[in-house]
C-alpha atoms as a PDB file:
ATOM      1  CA  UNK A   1     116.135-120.694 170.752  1.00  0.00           C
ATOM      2  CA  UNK A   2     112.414-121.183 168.771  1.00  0.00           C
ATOM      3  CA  UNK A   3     110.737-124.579 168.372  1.00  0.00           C
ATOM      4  CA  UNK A   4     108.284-124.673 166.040  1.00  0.00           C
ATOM      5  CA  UNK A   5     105.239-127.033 167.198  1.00  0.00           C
ATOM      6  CA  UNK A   6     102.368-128.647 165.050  1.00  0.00           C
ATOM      7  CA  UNK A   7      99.542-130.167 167.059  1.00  0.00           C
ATOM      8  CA  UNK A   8      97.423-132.032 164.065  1.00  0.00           C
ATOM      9  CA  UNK A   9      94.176-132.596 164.901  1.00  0.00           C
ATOM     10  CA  UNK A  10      91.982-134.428 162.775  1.00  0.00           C
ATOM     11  CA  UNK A  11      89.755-131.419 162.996  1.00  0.00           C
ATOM     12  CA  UNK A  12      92.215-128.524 163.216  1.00  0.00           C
ATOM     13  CA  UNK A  13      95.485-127.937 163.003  1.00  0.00           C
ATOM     14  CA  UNK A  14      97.295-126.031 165.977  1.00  0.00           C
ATOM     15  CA  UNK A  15     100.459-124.179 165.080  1.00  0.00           C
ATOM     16  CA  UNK A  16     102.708-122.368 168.190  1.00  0.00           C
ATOM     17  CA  UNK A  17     106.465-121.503 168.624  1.00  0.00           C
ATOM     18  CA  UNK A  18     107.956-121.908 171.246  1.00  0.00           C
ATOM     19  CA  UNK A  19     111.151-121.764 173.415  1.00  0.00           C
ATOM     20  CA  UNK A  20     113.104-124.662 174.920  1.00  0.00           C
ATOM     21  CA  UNK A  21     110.845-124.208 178.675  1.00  0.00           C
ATOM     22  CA  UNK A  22     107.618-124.387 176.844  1.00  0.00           C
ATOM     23  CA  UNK A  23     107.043-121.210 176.433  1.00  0.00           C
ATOM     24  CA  UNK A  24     104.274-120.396 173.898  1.00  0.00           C
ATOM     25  CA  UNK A  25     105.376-117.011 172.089  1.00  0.00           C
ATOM     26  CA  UNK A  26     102.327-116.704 169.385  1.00  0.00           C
ATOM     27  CA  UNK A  27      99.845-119.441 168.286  1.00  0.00           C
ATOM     28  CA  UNK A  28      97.307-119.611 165.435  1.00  0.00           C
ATOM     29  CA  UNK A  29      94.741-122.465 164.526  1.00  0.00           C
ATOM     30  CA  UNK A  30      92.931-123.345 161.275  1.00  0.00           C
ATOM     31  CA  UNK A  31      91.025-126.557 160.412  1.00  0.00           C
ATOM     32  CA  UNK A  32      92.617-129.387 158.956  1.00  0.00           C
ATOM     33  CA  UNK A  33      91.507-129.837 155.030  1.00  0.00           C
ATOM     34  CA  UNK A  34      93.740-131.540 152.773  1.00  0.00           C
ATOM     35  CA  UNK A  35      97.207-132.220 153.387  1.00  0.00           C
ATOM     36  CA  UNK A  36      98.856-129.511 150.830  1.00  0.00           C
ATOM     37  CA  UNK A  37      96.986-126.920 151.475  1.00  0.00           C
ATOM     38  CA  UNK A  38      96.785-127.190 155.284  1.00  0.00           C
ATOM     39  CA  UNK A  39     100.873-127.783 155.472  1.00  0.00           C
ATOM     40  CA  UNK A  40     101.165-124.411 153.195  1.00  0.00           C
ATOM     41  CA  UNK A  41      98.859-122.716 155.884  1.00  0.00           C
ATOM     42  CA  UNK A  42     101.753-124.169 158.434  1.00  0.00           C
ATOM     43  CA  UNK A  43     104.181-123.251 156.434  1.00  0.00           C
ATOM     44  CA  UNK A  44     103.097-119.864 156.221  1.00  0.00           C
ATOM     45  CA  UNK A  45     102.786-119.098 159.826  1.00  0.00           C
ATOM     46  CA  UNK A  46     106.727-120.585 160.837  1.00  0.00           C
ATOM     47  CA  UNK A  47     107.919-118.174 158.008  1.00  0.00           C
ATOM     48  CA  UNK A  48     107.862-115.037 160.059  1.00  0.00           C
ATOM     49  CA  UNK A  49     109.885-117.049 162.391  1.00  0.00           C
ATOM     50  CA  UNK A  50     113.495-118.083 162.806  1.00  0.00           C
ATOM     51  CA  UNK A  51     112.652-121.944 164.269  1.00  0.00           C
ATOM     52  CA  UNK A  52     115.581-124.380 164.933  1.00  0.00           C
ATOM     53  CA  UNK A  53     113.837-127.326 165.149  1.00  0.00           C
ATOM     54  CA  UNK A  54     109.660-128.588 164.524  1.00  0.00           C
ATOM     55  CA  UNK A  55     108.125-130.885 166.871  1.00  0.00           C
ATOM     56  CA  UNK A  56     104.633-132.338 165.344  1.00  0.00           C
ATOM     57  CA  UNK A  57     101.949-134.388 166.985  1.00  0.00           C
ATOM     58  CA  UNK A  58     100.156-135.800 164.705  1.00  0.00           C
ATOM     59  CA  UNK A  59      96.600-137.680 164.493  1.00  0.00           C
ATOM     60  CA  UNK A  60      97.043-141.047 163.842  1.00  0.00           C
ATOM     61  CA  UNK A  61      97.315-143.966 162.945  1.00  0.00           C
ATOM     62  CA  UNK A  62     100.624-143.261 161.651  1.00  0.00           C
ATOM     63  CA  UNK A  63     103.729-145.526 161.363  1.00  0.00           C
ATOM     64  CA  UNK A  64     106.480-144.480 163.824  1.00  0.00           C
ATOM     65  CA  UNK A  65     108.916-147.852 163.337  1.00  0.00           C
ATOM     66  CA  UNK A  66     112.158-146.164 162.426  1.00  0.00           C
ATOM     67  CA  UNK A  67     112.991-149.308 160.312  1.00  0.00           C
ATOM     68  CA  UNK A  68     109.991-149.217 158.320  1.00  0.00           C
ATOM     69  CA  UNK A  69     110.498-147.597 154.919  1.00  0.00           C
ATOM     70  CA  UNK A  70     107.079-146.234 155.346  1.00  0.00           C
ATOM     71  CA  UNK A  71     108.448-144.294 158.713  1.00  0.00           C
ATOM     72  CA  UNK A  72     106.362-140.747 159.350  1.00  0.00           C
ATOM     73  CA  UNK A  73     103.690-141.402 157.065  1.00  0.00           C
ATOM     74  CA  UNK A  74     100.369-141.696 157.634  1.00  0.00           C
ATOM     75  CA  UNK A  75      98.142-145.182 157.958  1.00  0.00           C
ATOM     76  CA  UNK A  76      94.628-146.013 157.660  1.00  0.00           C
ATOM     77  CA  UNK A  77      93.313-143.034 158.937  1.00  0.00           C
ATOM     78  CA  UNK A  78      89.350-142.320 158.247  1.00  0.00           C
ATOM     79  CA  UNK A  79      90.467-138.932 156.867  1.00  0.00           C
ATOM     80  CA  UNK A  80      90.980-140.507 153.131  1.00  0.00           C
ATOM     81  CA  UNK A  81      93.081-137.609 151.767  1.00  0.00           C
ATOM     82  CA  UNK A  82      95.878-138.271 154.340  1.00  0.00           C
ATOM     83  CA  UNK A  83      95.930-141.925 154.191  1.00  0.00           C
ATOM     84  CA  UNK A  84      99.581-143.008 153.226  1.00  0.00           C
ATOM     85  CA  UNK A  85     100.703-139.546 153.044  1.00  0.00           C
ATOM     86  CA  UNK A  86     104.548-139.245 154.110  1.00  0.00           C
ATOM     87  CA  UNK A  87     104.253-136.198 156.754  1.00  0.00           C
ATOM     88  CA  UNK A  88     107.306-136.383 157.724  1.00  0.00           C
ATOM     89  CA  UNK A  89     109.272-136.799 154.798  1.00  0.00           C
ATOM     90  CA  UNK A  90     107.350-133.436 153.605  1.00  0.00           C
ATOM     91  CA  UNK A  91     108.023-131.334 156.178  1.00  0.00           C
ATOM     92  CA  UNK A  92     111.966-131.760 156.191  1.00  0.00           C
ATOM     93  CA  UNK A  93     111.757-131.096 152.834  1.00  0.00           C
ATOM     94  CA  UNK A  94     109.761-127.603 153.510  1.00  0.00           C
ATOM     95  CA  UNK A  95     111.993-126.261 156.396  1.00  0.00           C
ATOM     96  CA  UNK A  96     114.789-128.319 156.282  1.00  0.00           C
ATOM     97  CA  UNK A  97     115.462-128.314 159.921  1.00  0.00           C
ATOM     98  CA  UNK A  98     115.208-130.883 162.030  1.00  0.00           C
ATOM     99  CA  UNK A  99     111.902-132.705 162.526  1.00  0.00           C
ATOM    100  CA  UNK A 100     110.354-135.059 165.310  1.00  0.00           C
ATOM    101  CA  UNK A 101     107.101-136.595 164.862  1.00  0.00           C
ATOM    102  CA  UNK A 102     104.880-138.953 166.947  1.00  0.00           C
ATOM    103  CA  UNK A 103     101.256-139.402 167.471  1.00  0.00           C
ATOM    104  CA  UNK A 104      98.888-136.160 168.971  1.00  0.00           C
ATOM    105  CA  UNK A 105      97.788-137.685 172.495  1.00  0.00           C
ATOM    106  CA  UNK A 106     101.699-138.957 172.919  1.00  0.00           C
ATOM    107  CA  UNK A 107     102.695-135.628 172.548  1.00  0.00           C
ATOM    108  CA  UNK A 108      99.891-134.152 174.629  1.00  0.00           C
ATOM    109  CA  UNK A 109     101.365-136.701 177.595  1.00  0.00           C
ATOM    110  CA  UNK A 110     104.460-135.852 177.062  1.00  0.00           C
ATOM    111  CA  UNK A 111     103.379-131.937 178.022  1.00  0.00           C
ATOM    112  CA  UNK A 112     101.860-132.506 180.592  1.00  0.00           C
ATOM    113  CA  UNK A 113     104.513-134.520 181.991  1.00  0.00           C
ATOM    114  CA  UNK A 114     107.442-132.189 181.586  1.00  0.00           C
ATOM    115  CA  UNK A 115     105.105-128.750 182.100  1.00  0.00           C
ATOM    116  CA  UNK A 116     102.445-129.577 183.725  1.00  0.00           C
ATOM    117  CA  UNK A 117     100.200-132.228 186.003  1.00  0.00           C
ATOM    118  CA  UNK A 118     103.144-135.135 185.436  1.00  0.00           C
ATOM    119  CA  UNK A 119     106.137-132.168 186.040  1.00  0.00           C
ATOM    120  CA  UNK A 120     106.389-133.965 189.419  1.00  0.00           C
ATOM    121  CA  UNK A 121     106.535-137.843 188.823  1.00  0.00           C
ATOM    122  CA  UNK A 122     108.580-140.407 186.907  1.00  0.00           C
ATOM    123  CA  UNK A 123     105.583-141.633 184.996  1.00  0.00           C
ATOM    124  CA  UNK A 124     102.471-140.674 183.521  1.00  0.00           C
ATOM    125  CA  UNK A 125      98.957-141.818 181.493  1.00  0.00           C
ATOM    126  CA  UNK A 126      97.272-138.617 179.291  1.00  0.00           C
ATOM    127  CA  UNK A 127      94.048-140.029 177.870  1.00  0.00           C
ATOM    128  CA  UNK A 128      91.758-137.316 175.735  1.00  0.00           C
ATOM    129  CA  UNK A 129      88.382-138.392 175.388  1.00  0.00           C
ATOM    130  CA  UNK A 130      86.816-136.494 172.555  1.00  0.00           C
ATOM    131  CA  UNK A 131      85.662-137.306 169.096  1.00  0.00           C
ATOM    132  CA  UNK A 132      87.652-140.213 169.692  1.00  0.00           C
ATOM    133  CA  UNK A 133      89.796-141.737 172.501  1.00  0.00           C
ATOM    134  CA  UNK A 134      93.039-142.052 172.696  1.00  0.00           C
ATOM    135  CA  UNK A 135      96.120-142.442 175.451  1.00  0.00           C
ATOM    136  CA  UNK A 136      99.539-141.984 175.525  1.00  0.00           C
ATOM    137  CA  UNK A 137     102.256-143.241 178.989  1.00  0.00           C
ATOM    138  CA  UNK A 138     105.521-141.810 179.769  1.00  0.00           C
ATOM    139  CA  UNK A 139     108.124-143.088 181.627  1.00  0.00           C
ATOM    140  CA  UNK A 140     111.078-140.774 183.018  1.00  0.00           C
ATOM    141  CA  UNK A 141     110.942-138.571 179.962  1.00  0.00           C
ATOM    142  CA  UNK A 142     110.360-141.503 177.313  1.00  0.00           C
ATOM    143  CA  UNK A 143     107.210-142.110 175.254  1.00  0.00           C
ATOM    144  CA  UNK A 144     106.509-145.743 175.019  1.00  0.00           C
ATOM    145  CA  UNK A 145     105.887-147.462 171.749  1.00  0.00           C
ATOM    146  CA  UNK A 146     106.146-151.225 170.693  1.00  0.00           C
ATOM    147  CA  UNK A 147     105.759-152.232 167.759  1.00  0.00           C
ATOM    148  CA  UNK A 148     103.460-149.239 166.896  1.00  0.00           C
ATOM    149  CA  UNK A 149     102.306-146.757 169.129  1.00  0.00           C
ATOM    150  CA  UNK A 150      99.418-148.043 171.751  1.00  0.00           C
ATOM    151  CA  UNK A 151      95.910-147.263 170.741  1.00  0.00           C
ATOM    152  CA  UNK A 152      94.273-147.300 173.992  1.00  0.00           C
ATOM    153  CA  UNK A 153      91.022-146.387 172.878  1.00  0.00           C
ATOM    154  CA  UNK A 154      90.017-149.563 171.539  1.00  0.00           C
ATOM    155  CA  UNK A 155      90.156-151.900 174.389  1.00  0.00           C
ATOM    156  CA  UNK A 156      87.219-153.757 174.840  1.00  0.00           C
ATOM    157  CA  UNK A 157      84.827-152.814 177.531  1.00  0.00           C
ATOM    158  CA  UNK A 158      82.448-155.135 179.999  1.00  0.00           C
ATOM    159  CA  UNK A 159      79.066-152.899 178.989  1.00  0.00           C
ATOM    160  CA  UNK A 160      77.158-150.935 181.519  1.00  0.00           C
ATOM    161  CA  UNK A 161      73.967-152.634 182.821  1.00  0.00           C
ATOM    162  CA  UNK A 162      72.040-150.174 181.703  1.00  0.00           C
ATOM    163  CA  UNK A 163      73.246-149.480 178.096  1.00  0.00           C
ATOM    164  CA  UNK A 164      72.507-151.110 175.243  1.00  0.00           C
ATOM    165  CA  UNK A 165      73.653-149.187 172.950  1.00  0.00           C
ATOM    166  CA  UNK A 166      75.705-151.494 169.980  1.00  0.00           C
ATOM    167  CA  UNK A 167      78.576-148.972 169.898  1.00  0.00           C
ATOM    168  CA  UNK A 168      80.078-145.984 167.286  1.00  0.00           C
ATOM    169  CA  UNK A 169      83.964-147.437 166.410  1.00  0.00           C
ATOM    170  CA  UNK A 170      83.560-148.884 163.172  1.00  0.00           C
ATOM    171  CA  UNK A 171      86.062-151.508 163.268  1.00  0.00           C
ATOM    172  CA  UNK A 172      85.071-152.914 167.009  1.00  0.00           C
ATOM    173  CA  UNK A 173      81.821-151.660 167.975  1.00  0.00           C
ATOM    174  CA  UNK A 174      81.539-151.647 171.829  1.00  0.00           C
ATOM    175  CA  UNK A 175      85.509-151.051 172.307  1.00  0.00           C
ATOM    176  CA  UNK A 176      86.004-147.673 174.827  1.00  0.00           C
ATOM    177  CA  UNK A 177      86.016-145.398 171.985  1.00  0.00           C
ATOM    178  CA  UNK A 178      82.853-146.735 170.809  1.00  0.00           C
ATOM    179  CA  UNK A 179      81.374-146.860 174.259  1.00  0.00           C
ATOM    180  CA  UNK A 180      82.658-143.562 175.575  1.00  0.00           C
ATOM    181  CA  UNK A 181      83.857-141.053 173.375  1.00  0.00           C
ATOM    182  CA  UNK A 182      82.089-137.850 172.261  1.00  0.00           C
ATOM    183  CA  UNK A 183      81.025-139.222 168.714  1.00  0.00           C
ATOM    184  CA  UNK A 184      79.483-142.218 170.844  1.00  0.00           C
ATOM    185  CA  UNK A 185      77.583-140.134 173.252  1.00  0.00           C
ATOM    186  CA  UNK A 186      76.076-138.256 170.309  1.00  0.00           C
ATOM    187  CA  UNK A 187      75.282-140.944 168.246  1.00  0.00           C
ATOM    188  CA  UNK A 188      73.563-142.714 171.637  1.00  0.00           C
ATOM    189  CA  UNK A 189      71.630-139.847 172.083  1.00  0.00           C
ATOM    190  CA  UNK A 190      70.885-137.537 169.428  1.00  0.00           C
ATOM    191  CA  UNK A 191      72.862-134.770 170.317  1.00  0.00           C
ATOM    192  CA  UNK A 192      76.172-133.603 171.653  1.00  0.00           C
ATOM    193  CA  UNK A 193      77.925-134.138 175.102  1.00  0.00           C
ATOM    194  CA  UNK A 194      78.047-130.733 175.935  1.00  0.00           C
ATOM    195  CA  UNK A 195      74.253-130.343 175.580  1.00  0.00           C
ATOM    196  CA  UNK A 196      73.601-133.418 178.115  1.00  0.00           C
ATOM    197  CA  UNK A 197      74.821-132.005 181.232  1.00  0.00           C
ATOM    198  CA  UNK A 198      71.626-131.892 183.327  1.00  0.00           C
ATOM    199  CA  UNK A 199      71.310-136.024 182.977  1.00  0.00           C
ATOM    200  CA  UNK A 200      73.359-137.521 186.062  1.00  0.00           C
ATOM    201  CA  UNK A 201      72.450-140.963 184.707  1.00  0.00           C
ATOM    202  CA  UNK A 202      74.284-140.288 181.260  1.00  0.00           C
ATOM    203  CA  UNK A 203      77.434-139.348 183.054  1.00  0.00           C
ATOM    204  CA  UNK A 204      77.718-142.131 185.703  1.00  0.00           C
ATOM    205  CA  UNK A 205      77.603-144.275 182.755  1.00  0.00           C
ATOM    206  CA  UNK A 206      80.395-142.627 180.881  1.00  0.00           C
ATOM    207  CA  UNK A 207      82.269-142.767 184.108  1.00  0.00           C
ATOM    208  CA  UNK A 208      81.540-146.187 184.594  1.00  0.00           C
ATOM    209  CA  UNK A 209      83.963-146.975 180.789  1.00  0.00           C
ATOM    210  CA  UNK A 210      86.220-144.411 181.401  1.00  0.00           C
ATOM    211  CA  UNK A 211      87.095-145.499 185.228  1.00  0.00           C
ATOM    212  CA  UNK A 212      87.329-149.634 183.921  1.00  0.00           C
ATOM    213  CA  UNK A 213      89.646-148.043 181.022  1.00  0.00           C
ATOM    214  CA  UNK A 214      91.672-146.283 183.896  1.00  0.00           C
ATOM    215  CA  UNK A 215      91.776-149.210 185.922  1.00  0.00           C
ATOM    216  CA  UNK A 216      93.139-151.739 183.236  1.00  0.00           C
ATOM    217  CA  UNK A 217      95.799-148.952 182.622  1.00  0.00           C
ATOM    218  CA  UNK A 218      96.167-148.631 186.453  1.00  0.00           C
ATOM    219  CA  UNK A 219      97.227-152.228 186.638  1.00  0.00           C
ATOM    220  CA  UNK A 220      99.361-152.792 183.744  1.00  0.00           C
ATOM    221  CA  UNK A 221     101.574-149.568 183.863  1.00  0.00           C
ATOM    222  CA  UNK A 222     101.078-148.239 187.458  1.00  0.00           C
ATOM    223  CA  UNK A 223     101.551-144.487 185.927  1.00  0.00           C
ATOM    224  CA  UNK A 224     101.872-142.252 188.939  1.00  0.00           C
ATOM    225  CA  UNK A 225      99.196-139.736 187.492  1.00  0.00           C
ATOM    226  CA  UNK A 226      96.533-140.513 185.003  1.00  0.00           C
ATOM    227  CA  UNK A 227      95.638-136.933 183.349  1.00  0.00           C
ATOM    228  CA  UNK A 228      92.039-136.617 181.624  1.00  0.00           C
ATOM    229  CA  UNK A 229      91.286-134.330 179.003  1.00  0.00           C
ATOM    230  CA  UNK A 230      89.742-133.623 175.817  1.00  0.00           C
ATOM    231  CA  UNK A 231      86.301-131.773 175.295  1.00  0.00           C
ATOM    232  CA  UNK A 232      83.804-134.443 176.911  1.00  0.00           C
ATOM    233  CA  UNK A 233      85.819-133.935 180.089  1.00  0.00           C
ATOM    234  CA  UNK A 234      84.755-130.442 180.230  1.00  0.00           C
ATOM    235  CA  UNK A 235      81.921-131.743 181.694  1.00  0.00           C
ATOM    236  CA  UNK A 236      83.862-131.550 185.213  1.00  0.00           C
ATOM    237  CA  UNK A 237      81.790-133.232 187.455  1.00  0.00           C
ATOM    238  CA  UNK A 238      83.131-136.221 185.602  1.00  0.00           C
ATOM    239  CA  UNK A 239      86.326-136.896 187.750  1.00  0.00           C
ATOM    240  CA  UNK A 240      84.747-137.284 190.865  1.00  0.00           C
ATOM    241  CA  UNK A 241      82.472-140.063 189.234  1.00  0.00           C
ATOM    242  CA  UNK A 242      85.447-141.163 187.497  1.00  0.00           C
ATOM    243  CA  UNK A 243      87.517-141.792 190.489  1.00  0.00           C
ATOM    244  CA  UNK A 244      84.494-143.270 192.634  1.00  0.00           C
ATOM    245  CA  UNK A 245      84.052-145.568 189.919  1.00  0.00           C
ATOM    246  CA  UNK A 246      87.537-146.580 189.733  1.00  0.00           C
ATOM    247  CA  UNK A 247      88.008-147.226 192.920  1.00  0.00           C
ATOM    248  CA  UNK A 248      84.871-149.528 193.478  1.00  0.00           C
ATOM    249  CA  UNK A 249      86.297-151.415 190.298  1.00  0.00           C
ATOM    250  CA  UNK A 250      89.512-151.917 191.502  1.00  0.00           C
ATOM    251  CA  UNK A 251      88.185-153.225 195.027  1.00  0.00           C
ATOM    252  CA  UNK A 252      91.572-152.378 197.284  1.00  0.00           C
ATOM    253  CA  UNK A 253      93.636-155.107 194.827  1.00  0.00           C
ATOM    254  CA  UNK A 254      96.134-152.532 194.821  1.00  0.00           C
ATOM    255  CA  UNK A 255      96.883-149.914 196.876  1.00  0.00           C
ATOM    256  CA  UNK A 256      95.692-145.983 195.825  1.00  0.00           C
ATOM    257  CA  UNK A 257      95.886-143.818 198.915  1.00  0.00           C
ATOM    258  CA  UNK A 258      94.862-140.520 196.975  1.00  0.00           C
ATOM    259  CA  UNK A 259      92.488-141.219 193.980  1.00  0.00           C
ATOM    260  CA  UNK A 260      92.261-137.346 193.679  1.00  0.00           C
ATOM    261  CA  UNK A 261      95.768-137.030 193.048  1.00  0.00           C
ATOM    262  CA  UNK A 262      95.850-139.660 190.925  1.00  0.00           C
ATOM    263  CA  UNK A 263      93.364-139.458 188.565  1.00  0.00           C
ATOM    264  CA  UNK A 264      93.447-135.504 187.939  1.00  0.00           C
ATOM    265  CA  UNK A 265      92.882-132.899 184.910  1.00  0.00           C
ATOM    266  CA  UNK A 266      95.602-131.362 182.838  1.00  0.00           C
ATOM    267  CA  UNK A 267      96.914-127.851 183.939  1.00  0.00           C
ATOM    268  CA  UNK A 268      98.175-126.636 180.380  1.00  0.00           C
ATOM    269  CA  UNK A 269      94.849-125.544 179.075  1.00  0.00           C
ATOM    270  CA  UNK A 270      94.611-127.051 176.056  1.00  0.00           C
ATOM    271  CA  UNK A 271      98.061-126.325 175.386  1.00  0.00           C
ATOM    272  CA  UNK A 272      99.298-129.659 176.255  1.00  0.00           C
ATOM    273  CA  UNK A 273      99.989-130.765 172.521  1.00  0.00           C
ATOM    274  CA  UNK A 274     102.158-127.995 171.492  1.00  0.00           C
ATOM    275  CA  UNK A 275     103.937-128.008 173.997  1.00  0.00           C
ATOM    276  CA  UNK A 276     104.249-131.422 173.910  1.00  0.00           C
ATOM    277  CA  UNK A 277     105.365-131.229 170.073  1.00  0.00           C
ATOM    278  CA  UNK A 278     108.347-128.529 171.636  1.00  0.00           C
ATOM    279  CA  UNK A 279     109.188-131.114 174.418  1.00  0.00           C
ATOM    280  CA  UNK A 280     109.767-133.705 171.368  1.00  0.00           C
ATOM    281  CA  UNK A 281     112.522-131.605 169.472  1.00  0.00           C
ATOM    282  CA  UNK A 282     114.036-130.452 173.434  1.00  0.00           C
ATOM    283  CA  UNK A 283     114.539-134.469 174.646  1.00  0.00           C
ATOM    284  CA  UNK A 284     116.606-134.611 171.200  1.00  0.00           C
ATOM    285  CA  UNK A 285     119.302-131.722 173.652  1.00  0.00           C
ATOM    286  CA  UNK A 286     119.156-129.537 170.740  1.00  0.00           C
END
């Protein structure tokens, strides 16, 4: 059987089918412009293939409260020509199939926890730290969500001693996605993350937000694995600073006795939303 999958980045869509294992058959990519045309691009690519069902992670916010009469469409998101635009209402109407939506990084988690670095635990944290920052937690095979779905990027943050910068996130200034993510290291320093490697000092601070995000996680879900990725973590050095970090923060309050098995990268190679997007329409037992 073929699963379509839609990974919708704020930057690019991702487009992939799929079987029920999570097996990727063919892929394409194309950036993400205005909702019409990009969904005809999607639409486009699933036409040359018989799909059963379509799985779609999608950048948020968006409103996932099956009461809501606003359920599936997207919120307040800085990309102005999706806000309040009713995804999911629009693709059931183009393929008529089955469709199951949630957010991009819930999807990514819920990848990597059925096919790859959470395959082998009851619960797990994915947190991508890009452009922005954002987390999602599973727990045996279900995606939490309370009221909406968590937005762990925007916790607040106890700032480094030795940065002063004011912070990127427009609504909350200093919150971890203004603190840590890639648009905040470029707008701290003039230039993009990947061009900063050679500075220790830059990264020990980045470690520093992202290892006091992982430990309030740590202590209010106790996931089993807490997977890292997005592009600023291609800077791998990273999650050994991480995890030192983390562990001097959480001061032996609770017990880790593996911090390199617990904090750890993903194995799906960028793959992790797709086939996170097919692992949404499989938990339905199609």
């Amino acid at each position: 059987m073929l699963i379509g999958a839609i990974e919708a980045g704020g930057t690019k869509f991702v487009c992939a089918v799929g079987d029920e294992h999570g097996k990727i058959v063919e892929k394409t990519s194309f950036p993400t412009g205005a909702p019409e045309e990009t969904l005809a691009l999607a639409k486009q690519f699933f036409a040359n293939f018989n799909i059963k069902a379509l799985g779609v992670g999608m950048f948020g916010p968006v409103n996932l409260d099956r009461k809501s009469a606003k359920y599936g469409t997207v919120l307040n998101t800085p990309k102005i020509k999706w806000r309040h635009y009713p995804i999911l209402e629009k693709l059931k109407k183009d393929y008529e199939i089955p469709v199951y939506l949630d957010t991009d990084v819930n999807a990514a988690c819920l990848g990597e926890y059925h096919y790859g670095a959470g395959k082998h635990v009851d619960s797990c944290l994915y947190m991508t730290v890009g452009t922005g920052i954002g987390a999602g937690f599973v727990l045996r095979g279900e995606v939490f969500q309370g009221r909406t779905h968590p937005e762990m990027g925007h916790i607040l943050m106890k700032q480094h001693p030795n940065d002063s910068f004011a912070g990127s996130c427009p609504s909350h200034g200093s919150c971890l996605e203004g603190l840590a993510s890639g648009t905040a290291m470029e707008k701290r320093y003039g230039m993009k993350a990947d061009l900063l490697a050679e500075h220790n000092y830059i990264w020990e601070i980045e470690a520093y937000y992202l290892a006091q995000a992982l430990m309030n996680y740590y202590v209010i879900l106790s996931p089993e694995k807490m997977i890292l990725g997005g592009g600023v973590m291609k800077q791998v050095k990273l999650y050994t600073m991480i995890r030192k970090q983390f562990m001097k923060l959480l001061n032996d309050y609770m017990e880790v006795e593996h911090v390199d098995e617990l904090i750890v990268a993903p194995e799906l190679e960028d793959e992790q939303g797709v086939k996170g997007a097919i692992a949404l329409a499989v938990k339905q037992d199609l």
